[in-house]
PDB file of N, CA and C in Angstrom:
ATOM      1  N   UNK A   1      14.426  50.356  -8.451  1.00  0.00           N
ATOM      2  CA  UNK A   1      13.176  50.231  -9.157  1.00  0.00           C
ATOM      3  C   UNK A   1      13.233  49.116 -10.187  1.00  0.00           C
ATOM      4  N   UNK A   2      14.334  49.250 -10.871  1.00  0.00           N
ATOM      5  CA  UNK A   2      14.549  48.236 -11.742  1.00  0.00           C
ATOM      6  C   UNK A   2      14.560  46.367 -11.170  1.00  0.00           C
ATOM      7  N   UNK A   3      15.051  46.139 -10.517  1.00  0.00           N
ATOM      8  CA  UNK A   3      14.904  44.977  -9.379  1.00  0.00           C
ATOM      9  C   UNK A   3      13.816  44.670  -8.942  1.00  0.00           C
ATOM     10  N   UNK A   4      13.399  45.992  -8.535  1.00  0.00           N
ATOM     11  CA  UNK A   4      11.566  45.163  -8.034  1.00  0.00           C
ATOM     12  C   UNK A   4      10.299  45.095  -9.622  1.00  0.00           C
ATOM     13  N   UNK A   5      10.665  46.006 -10.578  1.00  0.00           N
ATOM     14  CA  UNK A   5       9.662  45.914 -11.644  1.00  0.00           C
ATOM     15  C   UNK A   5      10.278  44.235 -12.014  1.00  0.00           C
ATOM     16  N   UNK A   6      11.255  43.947 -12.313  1.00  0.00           N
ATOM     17  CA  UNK A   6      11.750  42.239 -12.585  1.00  0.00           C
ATOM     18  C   UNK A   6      11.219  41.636 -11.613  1.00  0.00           C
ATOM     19  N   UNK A   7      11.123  41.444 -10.472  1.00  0.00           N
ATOM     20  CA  UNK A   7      10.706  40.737  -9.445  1.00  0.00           C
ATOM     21  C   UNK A   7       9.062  40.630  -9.199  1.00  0.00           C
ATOM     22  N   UNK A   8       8.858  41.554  -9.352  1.00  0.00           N
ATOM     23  CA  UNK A   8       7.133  42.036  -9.597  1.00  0.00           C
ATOM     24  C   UNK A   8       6.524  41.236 -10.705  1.00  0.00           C
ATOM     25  N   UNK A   9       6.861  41.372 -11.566  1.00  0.00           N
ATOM     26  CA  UNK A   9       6.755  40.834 -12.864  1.00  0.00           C
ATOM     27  C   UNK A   9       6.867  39.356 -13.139  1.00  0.00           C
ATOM     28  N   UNK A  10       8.129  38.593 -12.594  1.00  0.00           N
ATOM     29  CA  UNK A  10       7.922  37.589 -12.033  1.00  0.00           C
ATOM     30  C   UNK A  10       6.811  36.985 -11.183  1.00  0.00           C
ATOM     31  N   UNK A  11       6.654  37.394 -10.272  1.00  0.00           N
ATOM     32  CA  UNK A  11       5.842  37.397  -9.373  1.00  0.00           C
ATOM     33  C   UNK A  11       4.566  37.326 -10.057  1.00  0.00           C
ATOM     34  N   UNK A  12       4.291  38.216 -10.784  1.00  0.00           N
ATOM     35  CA  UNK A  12       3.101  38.615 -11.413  1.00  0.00           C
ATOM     36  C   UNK A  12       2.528  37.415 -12.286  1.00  0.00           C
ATOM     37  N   UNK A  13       3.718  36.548 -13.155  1.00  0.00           N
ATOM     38  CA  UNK A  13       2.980  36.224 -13.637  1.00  0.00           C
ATOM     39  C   UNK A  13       2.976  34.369 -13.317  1.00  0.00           C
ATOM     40  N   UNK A  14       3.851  33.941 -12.265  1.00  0.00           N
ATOM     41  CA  UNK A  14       3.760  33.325 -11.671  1.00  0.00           C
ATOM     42  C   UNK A  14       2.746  32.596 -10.667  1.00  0.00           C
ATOM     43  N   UNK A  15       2.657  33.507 -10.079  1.00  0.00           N
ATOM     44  CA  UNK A  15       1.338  33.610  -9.428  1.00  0.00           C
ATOM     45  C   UNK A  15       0.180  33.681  -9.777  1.00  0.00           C
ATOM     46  N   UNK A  16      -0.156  34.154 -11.184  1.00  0.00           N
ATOM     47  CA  UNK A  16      -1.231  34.533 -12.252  1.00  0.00           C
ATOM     48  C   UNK A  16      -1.631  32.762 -12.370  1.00  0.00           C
ATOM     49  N   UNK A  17      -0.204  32.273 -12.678  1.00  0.00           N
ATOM     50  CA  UNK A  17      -0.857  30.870 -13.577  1.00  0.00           C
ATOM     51  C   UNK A  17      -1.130  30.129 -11.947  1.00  0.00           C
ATOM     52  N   UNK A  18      -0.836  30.089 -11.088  1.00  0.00           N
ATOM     53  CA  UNK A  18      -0.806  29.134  -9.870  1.00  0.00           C
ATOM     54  C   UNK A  18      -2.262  29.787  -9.244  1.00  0.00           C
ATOM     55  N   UNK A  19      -3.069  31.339  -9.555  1.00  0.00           N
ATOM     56  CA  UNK A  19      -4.470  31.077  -9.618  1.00  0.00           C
ATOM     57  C   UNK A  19      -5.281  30.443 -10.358  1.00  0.00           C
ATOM     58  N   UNK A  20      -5.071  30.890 -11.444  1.00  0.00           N
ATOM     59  CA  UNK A  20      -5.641  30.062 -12.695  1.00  0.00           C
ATOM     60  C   UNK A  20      -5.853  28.814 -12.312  1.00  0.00           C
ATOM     61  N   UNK A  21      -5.346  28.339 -12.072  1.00  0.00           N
ATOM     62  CA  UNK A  21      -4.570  26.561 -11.946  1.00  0.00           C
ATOM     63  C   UNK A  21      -5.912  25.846 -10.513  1.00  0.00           C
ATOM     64  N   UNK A  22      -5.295  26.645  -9.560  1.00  0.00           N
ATOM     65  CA  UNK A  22      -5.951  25.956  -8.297  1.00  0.00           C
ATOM     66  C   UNK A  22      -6.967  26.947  -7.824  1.00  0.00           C
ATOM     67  N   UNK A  23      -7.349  28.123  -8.172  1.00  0.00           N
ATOM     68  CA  UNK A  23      -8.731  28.535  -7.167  1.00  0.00           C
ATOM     69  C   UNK A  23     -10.002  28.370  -8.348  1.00  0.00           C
ATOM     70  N   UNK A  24     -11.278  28.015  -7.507  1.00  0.00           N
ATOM     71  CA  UNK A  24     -12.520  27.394  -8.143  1.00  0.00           C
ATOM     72  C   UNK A  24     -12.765  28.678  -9.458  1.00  0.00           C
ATOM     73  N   UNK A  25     -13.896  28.008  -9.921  1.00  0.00           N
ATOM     74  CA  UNK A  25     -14.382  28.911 -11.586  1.00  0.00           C
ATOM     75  C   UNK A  25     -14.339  30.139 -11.166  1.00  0.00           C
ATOM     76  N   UNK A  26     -15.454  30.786 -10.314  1.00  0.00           N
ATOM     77  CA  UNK A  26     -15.939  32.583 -10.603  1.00  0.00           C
ATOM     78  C   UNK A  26     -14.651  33.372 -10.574  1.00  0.00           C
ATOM     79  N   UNK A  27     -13.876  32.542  -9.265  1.00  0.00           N
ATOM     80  CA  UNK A  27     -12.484  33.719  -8.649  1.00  0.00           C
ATOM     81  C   UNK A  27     -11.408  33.556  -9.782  1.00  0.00           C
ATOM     82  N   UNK A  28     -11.289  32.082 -10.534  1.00  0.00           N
ATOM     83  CA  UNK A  28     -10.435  31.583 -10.879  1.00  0.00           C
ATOM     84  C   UNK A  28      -9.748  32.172 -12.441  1.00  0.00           C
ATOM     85  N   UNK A  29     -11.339  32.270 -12.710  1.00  0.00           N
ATOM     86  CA  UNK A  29     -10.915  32.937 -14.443  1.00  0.00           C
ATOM     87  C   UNK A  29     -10.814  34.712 -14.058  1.00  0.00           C
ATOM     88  N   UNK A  30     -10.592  35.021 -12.958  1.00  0.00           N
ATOM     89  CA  UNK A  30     -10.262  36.266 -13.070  1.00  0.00           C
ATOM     90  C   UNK A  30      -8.391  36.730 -13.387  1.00  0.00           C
ATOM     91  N   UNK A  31      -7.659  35.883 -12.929  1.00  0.00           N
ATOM     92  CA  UNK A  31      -6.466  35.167 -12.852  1.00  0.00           C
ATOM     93  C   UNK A  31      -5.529  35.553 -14.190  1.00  0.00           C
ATOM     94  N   UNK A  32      -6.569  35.105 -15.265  1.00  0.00           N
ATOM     95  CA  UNK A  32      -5.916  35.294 -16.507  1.00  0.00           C
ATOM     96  C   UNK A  32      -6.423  36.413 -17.385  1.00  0.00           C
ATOM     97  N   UNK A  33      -7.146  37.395 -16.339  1.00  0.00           N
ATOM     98  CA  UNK A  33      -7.758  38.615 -17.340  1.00  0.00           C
ATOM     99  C   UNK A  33      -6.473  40.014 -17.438  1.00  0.00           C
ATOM    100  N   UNK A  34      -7.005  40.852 -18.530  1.00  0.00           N
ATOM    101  CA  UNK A  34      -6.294  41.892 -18.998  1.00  0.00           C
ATOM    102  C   UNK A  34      -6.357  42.895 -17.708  1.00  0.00           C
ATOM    103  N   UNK A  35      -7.608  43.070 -17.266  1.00  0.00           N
ATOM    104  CA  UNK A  35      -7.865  43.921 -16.212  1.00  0.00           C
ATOM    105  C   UNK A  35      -6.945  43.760 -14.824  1.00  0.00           C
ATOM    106  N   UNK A  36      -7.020  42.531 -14.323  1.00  0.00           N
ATOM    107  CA  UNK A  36      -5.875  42.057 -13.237  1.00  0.00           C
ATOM    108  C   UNK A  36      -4.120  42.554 -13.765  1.00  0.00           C
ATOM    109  N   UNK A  37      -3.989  42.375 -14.917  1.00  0.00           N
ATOM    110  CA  UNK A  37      -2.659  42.316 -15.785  1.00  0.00           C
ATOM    111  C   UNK A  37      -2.492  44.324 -15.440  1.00  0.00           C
ATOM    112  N   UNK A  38      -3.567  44.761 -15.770  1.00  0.00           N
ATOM    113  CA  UNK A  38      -3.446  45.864 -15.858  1.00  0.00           C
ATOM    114  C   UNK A  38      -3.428  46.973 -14.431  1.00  0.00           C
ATOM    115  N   UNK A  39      -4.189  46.312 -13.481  1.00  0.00           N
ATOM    116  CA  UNK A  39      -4.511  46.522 -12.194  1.00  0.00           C
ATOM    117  C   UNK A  39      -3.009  46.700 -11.719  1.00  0.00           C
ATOM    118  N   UNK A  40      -2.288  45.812 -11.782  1.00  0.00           N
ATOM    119  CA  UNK A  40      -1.354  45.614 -11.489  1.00  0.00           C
ATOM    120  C   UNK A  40      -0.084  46.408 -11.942  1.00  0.00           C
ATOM    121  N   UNK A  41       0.066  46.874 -13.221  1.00  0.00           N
ATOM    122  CA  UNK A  41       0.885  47.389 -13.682  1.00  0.00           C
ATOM    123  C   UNK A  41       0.560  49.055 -13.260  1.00  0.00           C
ATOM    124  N   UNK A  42      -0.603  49.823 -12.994  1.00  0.00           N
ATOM    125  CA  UNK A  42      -0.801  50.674 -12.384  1.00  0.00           C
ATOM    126  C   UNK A  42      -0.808  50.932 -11.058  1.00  0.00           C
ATOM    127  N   UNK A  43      -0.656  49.668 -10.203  1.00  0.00           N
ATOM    128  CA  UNK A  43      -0.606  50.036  -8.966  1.00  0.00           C
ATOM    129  C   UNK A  43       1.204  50.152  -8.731  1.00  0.00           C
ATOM    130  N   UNK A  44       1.816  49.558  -9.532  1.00  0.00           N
ATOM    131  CA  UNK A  44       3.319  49.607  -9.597  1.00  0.00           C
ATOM    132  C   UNK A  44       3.630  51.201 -10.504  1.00  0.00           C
ATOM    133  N   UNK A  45       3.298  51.624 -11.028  1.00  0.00           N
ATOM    134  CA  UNK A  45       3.150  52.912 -11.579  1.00  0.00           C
ATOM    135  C   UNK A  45       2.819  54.085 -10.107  1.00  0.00           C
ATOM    136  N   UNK A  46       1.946  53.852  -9.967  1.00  0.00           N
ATOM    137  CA  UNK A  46       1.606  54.433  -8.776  1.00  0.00           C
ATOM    138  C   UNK A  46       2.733  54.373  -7.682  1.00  0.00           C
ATOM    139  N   UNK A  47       3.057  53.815  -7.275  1.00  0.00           N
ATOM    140  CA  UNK A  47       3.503  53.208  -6.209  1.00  0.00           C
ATOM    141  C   UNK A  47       5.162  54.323  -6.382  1.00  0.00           C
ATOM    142  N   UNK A  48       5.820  53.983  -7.730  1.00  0.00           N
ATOM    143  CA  UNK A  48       6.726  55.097  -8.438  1.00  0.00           C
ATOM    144  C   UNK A  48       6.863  56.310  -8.197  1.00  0.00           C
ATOM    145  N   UNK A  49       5.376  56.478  -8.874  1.00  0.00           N
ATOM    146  CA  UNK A  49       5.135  58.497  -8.572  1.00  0.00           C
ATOM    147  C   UNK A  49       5.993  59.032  -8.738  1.00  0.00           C
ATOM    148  N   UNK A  50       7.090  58.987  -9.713  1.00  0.00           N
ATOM    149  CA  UNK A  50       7.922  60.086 -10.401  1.00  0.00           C
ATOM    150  C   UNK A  50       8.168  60.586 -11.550  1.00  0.00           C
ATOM    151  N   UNK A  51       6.901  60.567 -12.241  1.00  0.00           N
ATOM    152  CA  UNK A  51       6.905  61.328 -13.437  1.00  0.00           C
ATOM    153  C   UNK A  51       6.887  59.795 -14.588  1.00  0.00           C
ATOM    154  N   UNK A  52       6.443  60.836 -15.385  1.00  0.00           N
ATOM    155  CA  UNK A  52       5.607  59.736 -16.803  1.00  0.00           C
ATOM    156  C   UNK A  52       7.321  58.733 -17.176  1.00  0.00           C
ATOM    157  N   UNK A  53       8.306  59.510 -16.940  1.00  0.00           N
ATOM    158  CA  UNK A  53       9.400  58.811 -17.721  1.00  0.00           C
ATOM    159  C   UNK A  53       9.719  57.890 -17.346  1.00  0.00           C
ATOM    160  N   UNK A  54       9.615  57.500 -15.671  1.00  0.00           N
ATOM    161  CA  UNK A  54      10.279  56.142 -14.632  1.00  0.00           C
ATOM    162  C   UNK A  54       8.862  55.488 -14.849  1.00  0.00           C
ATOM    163  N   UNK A  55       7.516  56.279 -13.950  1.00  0.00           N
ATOM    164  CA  UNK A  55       6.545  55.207 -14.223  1.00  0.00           C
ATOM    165  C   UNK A  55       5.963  54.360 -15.160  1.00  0.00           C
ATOM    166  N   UNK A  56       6.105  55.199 -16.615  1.00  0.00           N
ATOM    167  CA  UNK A  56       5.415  54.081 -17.446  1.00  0.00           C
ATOM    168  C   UNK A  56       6.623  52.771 -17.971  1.00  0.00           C
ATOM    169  N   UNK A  57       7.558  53.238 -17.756  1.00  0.00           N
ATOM    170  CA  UNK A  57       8.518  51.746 -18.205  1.00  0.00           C
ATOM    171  C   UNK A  57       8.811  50.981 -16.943  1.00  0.00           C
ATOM    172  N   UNK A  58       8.728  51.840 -15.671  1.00  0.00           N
ATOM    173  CA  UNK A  58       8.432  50.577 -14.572  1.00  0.00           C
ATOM    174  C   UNK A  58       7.003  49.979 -14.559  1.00  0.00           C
ATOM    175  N   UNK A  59       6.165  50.531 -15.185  1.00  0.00           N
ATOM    176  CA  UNK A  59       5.375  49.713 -14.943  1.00  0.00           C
ATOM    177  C   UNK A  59       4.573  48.890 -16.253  1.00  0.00           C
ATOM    178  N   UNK A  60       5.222  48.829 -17.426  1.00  0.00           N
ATOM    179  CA  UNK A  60       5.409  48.287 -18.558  1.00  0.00           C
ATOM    180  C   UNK A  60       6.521  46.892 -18.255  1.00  0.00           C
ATOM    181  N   UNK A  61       7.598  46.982 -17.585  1.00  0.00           N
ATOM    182  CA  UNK A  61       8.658  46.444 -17.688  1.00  0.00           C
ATOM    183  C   UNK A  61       7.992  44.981 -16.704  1.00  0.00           C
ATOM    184  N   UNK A  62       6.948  44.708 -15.969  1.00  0.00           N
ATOM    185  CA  UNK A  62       6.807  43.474 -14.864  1.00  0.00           C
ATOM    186  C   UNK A  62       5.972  43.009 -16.179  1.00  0.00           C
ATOM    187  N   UNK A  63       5.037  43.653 -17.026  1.00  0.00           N
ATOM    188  CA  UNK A  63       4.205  43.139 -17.790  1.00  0.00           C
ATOM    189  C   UNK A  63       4.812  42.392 -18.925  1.00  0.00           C
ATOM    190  N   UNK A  64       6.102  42.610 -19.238  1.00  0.00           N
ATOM    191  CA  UNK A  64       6.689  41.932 -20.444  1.00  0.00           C
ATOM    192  C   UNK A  64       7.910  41.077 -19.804  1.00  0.00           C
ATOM    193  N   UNK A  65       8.083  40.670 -18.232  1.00  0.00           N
ATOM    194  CA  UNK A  65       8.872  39.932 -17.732  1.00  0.00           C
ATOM    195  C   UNK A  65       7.393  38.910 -17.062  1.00  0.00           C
ATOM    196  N   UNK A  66       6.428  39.239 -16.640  1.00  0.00           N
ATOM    197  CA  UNK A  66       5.333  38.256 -16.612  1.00  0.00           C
ATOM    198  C   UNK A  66       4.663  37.070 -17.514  1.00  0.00           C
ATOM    199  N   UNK A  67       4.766  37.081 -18.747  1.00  0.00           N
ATOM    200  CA  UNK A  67       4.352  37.072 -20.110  1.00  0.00           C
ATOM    201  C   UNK A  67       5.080  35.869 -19.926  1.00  0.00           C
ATOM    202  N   UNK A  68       6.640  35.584 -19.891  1.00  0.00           N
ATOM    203  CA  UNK A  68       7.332  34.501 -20.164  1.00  0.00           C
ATOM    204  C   UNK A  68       7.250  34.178 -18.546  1.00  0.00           C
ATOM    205  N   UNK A  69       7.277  34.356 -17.742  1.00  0.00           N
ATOM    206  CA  UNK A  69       7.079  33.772 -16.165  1.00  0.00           C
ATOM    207  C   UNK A  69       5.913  32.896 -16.418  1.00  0.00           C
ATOM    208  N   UNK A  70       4.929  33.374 -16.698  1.00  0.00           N
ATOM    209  CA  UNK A  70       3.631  32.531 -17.065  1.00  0.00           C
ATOM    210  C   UNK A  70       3.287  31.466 -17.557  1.00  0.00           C
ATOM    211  N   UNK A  71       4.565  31.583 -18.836  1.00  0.00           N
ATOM    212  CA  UNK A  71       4.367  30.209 -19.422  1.00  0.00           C
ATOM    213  C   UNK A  71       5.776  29.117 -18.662  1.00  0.00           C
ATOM    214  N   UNK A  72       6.547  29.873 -17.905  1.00  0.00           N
ATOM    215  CA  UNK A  72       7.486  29.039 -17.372  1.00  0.00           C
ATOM    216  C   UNK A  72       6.766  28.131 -15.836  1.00  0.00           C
ATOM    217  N   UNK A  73       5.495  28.763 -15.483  1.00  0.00           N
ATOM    218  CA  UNK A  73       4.991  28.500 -14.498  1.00  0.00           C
ATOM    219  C   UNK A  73       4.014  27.110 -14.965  1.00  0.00           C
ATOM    220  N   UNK A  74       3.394  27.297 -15.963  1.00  0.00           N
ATOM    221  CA  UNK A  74       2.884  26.368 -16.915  1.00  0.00           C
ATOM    222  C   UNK A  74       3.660  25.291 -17.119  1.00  0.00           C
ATOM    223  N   UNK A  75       4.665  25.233 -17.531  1.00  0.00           N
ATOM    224  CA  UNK A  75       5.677  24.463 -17.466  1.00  0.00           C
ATOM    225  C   UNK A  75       6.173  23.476 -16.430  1.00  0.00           C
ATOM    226  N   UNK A  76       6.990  23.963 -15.021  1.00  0.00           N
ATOM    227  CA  UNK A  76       7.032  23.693 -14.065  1.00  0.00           C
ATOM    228  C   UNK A  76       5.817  23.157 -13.299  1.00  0.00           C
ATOM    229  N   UNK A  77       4.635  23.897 -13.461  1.00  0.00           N
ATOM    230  CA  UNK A  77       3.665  22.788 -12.499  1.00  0.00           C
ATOM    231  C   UNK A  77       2.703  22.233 -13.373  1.00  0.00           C
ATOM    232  N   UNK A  78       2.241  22.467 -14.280  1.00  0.00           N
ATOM    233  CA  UNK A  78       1.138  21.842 -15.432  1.00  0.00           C
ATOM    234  C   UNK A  78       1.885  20.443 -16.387  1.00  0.00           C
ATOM    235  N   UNK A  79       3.108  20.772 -16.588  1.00  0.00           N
ATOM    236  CA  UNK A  79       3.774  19.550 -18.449  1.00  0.00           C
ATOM    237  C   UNK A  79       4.328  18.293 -17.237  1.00  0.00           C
ATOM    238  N   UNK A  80       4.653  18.024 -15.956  1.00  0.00           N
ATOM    239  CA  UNK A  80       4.829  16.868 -15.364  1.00  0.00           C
ATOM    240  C   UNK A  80       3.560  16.193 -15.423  1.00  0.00           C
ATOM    241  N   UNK A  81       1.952  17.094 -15.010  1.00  0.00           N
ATOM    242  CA  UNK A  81       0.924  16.069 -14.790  1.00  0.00           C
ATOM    243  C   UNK A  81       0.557  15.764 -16.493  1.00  0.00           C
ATOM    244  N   UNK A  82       0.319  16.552 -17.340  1.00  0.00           N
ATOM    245  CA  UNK A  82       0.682  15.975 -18.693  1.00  0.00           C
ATOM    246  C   UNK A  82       1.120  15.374 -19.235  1.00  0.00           C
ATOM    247  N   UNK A  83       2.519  15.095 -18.703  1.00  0.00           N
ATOM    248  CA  UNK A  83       3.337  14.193 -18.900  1.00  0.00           C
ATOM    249  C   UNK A  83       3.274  12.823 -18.307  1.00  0.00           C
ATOM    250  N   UNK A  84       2.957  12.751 -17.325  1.00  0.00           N
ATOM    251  CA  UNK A  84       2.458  11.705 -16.282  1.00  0.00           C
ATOM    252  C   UNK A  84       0.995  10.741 -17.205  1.00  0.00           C
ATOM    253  N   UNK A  85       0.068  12.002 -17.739  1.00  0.00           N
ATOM    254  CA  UNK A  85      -1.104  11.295 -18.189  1.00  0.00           C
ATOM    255  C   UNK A  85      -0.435  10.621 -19.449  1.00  0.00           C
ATOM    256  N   UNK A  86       0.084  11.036 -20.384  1.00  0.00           N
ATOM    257  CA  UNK A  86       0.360  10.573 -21.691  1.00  0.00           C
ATOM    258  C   UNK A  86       1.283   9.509 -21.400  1.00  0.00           C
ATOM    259  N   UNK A  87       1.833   9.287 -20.154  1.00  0.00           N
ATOM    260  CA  UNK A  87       2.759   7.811 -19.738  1.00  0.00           C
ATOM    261  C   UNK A  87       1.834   6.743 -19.498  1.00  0.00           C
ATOM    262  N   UNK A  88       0.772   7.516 -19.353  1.00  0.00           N
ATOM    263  CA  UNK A  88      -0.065   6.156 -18.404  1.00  0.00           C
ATOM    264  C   UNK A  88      -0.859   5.349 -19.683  1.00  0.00           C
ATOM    265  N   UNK A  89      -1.015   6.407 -21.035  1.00  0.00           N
ATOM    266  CA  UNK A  89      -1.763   5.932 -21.923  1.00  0.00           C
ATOM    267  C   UNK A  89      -0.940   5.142 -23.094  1.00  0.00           C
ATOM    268  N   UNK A  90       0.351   5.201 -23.016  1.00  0.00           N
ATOM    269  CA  UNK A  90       1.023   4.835 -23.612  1.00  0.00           C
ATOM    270  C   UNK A  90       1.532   3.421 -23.142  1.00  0.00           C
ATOM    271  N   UNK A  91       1.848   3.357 -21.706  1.00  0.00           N
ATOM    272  CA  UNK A  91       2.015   2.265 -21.162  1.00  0.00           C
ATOM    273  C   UNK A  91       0.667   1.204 -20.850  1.00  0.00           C
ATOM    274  N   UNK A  92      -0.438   2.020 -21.083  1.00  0.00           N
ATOM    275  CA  UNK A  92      -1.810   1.029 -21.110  1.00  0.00           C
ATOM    276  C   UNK A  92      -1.979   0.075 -21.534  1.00  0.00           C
ATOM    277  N   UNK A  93      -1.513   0.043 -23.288  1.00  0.00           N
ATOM    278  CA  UNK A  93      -1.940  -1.642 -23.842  1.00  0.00           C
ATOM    279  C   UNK A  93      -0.772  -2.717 -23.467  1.00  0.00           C
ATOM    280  N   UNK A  94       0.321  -2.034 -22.683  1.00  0.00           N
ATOM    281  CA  UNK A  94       1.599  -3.098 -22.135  1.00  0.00           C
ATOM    282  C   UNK A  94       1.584  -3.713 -21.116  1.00  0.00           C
ATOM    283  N   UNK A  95      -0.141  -3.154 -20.127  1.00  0.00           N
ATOM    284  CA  UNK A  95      -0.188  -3.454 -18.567  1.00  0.00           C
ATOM    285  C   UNK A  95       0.803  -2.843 -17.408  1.00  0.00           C
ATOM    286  N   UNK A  96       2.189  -1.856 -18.138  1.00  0.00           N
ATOM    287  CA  UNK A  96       3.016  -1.397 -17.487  1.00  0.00           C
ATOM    288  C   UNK A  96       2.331  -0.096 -16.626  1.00  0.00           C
ATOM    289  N   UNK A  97       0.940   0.108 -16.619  1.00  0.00           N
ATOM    290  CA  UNK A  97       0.072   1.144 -15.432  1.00  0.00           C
ATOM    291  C   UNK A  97      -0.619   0.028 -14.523  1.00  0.00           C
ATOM    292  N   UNK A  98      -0.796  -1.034 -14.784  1.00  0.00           N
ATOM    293  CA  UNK A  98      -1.044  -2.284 -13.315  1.00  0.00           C
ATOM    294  C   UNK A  98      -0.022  -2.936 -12.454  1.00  0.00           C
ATOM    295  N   UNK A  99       1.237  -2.524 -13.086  1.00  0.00           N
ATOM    296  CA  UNK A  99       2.323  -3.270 -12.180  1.00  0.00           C
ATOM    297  C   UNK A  99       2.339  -2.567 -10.991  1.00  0.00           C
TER     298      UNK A  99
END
């Protein structure tokens, strides 16, 4: 249980930012809501079904390993094209973005 609430959780919030990111407005801002966050942590609760003591910290435990997945996902696919733009503006008045 412990392995998949980490993995889940990962997952969870990985995937959270890579909707966010690439599917259009209506579907898209659903991605980063409490309700999805929460959807989720009860269907992993569920899924448990052995009493209040395993389910609520398995299913507490993907929500506070998601949290930092999220912003590591941010990281990895969002701070290169960021990074990329602030090269191009920096290298602008040198002509080093026409070579």
């Amino acid at each position: 249980m412990t392995f998949t609430a980490l993995v889940g959780g990962f997952l969870l919030g990985f995937l959270d930012f890579v909707w966010i990111r690439f599917v259009p407005f209506p579907f898209g801002a659903l991605g980063n809501s409490v309700a999805v966050w929460a959807v989720a942590a009860f269907v992993f609760g569920y899924g448990v079904r052995s009493g209040l003591l395993r389910a609520g910290p398995g299913a507490a435990t993907p929500l506070v390993v998601a949290a930092p997945s999220y912003y590591l996902a941010a990281v990895v696919l969002a701070l290169p094209l960021a990074l990329l733009g602030w090269a191009a503006l920096a290298l602008a008045p040198f002509g080093g973005v026409n070579q």
